[in-house]
C-alpha atoms as a PDB file:
ATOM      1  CA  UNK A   1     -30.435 -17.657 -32.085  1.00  0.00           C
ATOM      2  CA  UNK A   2     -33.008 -17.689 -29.604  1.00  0.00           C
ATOM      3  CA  UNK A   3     -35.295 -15.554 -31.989  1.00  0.00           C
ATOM      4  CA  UNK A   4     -34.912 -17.819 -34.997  1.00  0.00           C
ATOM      5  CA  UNK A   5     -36.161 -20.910 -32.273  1.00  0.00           C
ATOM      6  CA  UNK A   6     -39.287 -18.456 -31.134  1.00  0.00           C
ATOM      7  CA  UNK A   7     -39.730 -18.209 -35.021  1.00  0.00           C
ATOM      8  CA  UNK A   8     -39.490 -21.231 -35.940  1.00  0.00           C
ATOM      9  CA  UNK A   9     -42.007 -22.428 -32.711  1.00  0.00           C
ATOM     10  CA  UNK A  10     -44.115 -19.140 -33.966  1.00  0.00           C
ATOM     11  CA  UNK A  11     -43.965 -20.236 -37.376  1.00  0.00           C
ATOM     12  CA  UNK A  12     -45.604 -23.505 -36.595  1.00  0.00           C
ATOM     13  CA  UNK A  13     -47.908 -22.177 -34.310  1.00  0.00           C
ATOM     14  CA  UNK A  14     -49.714 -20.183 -37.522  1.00  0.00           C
ATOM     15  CA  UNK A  15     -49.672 -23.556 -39.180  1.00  0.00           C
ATOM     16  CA  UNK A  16     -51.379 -25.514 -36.707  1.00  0.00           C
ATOM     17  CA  UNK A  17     -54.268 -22.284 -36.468  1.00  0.00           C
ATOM     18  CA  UNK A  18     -54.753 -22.816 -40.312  1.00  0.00           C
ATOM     19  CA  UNK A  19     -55.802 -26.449 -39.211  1.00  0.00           C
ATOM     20  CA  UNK A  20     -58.847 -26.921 -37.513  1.00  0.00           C
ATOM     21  CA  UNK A  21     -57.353 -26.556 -34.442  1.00  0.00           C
ATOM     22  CA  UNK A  22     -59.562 -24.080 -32.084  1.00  0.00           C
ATOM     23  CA  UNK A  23     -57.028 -23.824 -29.214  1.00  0.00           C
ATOM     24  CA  UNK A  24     -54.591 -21.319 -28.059  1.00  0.00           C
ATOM     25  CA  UNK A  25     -51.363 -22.434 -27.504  1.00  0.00           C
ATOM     26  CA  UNK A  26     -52.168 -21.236 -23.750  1.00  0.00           C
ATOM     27  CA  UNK A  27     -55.195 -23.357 -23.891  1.00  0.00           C
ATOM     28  CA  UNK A  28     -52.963 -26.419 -25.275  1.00  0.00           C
ATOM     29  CA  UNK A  29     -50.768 -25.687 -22.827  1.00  0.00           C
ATOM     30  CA  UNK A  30     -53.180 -26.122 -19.909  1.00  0.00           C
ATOM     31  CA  UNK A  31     -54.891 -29.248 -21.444  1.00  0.00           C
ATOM     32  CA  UNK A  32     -51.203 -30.822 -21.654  1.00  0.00           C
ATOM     33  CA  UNK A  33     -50.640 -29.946 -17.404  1.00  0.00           C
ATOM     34  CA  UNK A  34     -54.118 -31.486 -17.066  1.00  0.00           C
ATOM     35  CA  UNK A  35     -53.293 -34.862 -19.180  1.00  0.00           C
ATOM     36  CA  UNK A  36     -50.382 -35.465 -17.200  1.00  0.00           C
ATOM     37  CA  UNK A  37     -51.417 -35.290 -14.120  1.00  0.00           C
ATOM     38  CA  UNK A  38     -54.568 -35.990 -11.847  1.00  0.00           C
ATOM     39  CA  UNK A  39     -56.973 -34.118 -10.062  1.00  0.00           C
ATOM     40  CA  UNK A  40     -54.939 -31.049 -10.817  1.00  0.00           C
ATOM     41  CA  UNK A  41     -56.553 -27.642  -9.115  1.00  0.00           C
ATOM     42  CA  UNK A  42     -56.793 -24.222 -10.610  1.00  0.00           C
ATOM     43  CA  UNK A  43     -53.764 -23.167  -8.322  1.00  0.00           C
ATOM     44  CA  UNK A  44     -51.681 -25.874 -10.184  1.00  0.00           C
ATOM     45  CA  UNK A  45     -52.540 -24.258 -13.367  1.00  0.00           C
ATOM     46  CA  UNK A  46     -51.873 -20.330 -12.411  1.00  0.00           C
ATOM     47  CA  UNK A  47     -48.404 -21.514 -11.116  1.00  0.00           C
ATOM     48  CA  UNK A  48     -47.975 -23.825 -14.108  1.00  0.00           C
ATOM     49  CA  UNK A  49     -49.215 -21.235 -16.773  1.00  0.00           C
ATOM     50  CA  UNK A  50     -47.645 -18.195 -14.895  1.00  0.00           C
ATOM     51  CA  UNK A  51     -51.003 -16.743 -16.103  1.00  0.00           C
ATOM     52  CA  UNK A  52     -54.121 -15.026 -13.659  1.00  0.00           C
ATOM     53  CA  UNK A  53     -56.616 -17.188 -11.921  1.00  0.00           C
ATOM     54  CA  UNK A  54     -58.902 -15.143 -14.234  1.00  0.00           C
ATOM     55  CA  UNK A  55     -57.563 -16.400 -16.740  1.00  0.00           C
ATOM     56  CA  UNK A  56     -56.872 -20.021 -15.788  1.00  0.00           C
ATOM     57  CA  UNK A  57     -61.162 -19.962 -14.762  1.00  0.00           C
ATOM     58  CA  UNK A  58     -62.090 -19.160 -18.651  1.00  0.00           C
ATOM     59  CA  UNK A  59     -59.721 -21.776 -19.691  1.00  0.00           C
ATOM     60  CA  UNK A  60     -61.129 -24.367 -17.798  1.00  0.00           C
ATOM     61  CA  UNK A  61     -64.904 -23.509 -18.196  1.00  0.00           C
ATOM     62  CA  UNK A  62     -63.463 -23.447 -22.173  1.00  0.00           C
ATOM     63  CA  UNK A  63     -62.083 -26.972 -22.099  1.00  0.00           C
ATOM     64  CA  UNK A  64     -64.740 -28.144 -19.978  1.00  0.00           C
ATOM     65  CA  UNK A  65     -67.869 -27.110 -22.055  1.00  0.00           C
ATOM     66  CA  UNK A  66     -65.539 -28.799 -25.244  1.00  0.00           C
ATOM     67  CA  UNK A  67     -65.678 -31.966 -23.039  1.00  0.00           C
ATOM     68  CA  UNK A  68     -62.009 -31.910 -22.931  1.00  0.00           C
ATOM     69  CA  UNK A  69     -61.427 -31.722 -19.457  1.00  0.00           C
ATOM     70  CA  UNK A  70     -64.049 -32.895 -16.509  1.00  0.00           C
ATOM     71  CA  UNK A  71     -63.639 -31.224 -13.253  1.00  0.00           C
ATOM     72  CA  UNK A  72     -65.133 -32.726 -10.051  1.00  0.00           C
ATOM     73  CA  UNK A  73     -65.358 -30.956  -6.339  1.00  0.00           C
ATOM     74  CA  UNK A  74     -62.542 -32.021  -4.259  1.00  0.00           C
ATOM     75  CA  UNK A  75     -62.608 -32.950  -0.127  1.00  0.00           C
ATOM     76  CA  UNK A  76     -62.291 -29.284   0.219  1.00  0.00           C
ATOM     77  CA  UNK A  77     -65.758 -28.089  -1.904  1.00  0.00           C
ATOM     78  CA  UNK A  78     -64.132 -24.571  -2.283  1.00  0.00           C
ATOM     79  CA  UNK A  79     -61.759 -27.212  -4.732  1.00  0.00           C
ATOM     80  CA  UNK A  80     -61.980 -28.093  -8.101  1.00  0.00           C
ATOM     81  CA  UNK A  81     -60.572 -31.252  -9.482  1.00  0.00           C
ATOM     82  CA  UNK A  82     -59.756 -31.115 -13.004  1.00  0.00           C
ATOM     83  CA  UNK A  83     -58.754 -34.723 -15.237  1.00  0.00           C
ATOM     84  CA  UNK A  84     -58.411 -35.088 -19.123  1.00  0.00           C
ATOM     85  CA  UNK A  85     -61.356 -36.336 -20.813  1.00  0.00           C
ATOM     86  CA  UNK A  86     -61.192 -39.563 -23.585  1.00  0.00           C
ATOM     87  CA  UNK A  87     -62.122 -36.623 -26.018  1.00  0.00           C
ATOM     88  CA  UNK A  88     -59.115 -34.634 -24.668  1.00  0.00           C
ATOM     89  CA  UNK A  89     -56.873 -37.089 -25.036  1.00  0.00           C
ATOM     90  CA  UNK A  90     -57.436 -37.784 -28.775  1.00  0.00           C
ATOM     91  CA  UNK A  91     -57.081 -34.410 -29.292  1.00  0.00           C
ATOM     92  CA  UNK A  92     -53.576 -33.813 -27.194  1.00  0.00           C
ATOM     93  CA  UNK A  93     -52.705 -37.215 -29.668  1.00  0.00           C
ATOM     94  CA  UNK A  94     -53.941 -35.531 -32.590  1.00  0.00           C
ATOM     95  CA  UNK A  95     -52.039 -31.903 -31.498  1.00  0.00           C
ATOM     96  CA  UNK A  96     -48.706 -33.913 -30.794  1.00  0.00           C
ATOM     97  CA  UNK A  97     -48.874 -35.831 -34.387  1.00  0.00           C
ATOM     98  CA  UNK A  98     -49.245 -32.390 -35.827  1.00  0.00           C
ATOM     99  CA  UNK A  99     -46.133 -31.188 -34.126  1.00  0.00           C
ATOM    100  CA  UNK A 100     -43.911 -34.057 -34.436  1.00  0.00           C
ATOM    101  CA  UNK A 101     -45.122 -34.605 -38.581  1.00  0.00           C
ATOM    102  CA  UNK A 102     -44.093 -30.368 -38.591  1.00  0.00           C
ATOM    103  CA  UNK A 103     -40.281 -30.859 -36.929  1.00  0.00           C
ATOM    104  CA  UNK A 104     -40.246 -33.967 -38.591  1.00  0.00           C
ATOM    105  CA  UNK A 105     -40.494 -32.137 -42.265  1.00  0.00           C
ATOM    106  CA  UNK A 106     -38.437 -29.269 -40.741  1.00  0.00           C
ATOM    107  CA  UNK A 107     -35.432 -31.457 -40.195  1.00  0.00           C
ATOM    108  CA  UNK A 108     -35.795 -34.007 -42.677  1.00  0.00           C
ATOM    109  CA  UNK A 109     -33.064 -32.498 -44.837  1.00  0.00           C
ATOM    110  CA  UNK A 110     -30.325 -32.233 -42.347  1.00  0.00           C
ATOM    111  CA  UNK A 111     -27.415 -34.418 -41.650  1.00  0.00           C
ATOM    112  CA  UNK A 112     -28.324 -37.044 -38.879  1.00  0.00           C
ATOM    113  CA  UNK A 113     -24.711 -36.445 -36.976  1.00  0.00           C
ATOM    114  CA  UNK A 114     -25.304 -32.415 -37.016  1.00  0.00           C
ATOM    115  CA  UNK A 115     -29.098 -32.975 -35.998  1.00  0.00           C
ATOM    116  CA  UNK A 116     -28.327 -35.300 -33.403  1.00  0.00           C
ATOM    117  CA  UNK A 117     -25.641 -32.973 -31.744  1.00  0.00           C
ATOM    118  CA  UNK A 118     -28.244 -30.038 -32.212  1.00  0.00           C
ATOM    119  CA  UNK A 119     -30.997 -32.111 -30.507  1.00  0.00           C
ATOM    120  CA  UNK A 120     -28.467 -33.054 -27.392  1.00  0.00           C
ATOM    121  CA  UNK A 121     -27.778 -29.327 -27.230  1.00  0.00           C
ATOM    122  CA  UNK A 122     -31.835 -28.549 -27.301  1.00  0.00           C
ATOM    123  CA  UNK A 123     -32.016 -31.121 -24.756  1.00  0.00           C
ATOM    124  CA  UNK A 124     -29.736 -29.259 -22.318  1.00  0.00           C
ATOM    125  CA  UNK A 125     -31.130 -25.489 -22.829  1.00  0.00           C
ATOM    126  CA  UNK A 126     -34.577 -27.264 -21.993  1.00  0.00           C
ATOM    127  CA  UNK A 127     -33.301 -28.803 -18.591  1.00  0.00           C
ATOM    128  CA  UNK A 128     -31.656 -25.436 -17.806  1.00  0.00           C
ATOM    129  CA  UNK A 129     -34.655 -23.749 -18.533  1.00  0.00           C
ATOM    130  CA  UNK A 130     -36.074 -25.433 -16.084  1.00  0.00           C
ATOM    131  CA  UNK A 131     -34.219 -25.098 -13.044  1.00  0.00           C
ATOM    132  CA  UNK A 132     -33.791 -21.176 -14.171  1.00  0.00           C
ATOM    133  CA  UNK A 133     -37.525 -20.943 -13.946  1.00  0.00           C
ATOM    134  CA  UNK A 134     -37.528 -23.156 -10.416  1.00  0.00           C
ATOM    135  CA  UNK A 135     -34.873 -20.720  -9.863  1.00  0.00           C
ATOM    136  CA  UNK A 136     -37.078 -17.620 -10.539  1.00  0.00           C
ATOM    137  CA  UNK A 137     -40.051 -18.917  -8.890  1.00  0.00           C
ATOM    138  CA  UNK A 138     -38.279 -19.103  -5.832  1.00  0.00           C
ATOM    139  CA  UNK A 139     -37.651 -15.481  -5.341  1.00  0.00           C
END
């Protein structure tokens, strides 16, 4: 099961790169922290992304010189503040259309009662994920 859902998230993934769409799903990943929350720091992100703050640098510099993300220096000038941009947000908009129209055409042939149970059960693996990965991070 859970490689048919990687597929089928894979799958969609190779859609959406077919589009004009110039981000990695890393990249959208970060830009989606950023958007929903403020003055986030490079630390938020490494945790966040479970990524290097190598990494989590070129991605900002990336988003940042696309005038998706703005970053200002925080009370602590070794900090960087990073917020969503108006030009970030249409395009986390335009990226979540994309997804929703793709699932939406996925599912559109399945029974309502079955796809509503399946949903609830999505729902709960999510919210287990979670705390597993709380649960992880712990250690």
């Amino acid at each position: 099961m859970y490689r048919n859902i990687t597929k089928i998230y894979r799958n969609m993934q190779i859609a959406k790169s077919k589009t004009t769409d110039i981000l990695n799903e890393t990249t959208r990943e970060a830009l989606r922290f950023i958007s929903k929350h403020q003055n986030v720091k490079n630390s938020d992100l490494v945790s966040y992304l479970g990524v290097n703050k190598a990494l989590v640098t070129r991605i900002c510099q990336k988003l940042e010189e696309m005038d998706y993300i703005s970053s200002t220096i925080g009370n602590d000038r070794r900090i960087k503040l990073l917020n969503i941009t108006p030009k970030g947000k249409s395009y986390k908009l335009d990226n979540q259309s994309f997804e929703a129209n793709y699932y939406r055409n996925l599912f559109a042939d399945e029974d309502s009662t079955k796809l509503n149970i399946f949903l609830e059960v999505l729902e709960r693996a999510y919210k287990k994920s979670k705390f597993l990965r709380k649960e992880d991070e712990s250690k």
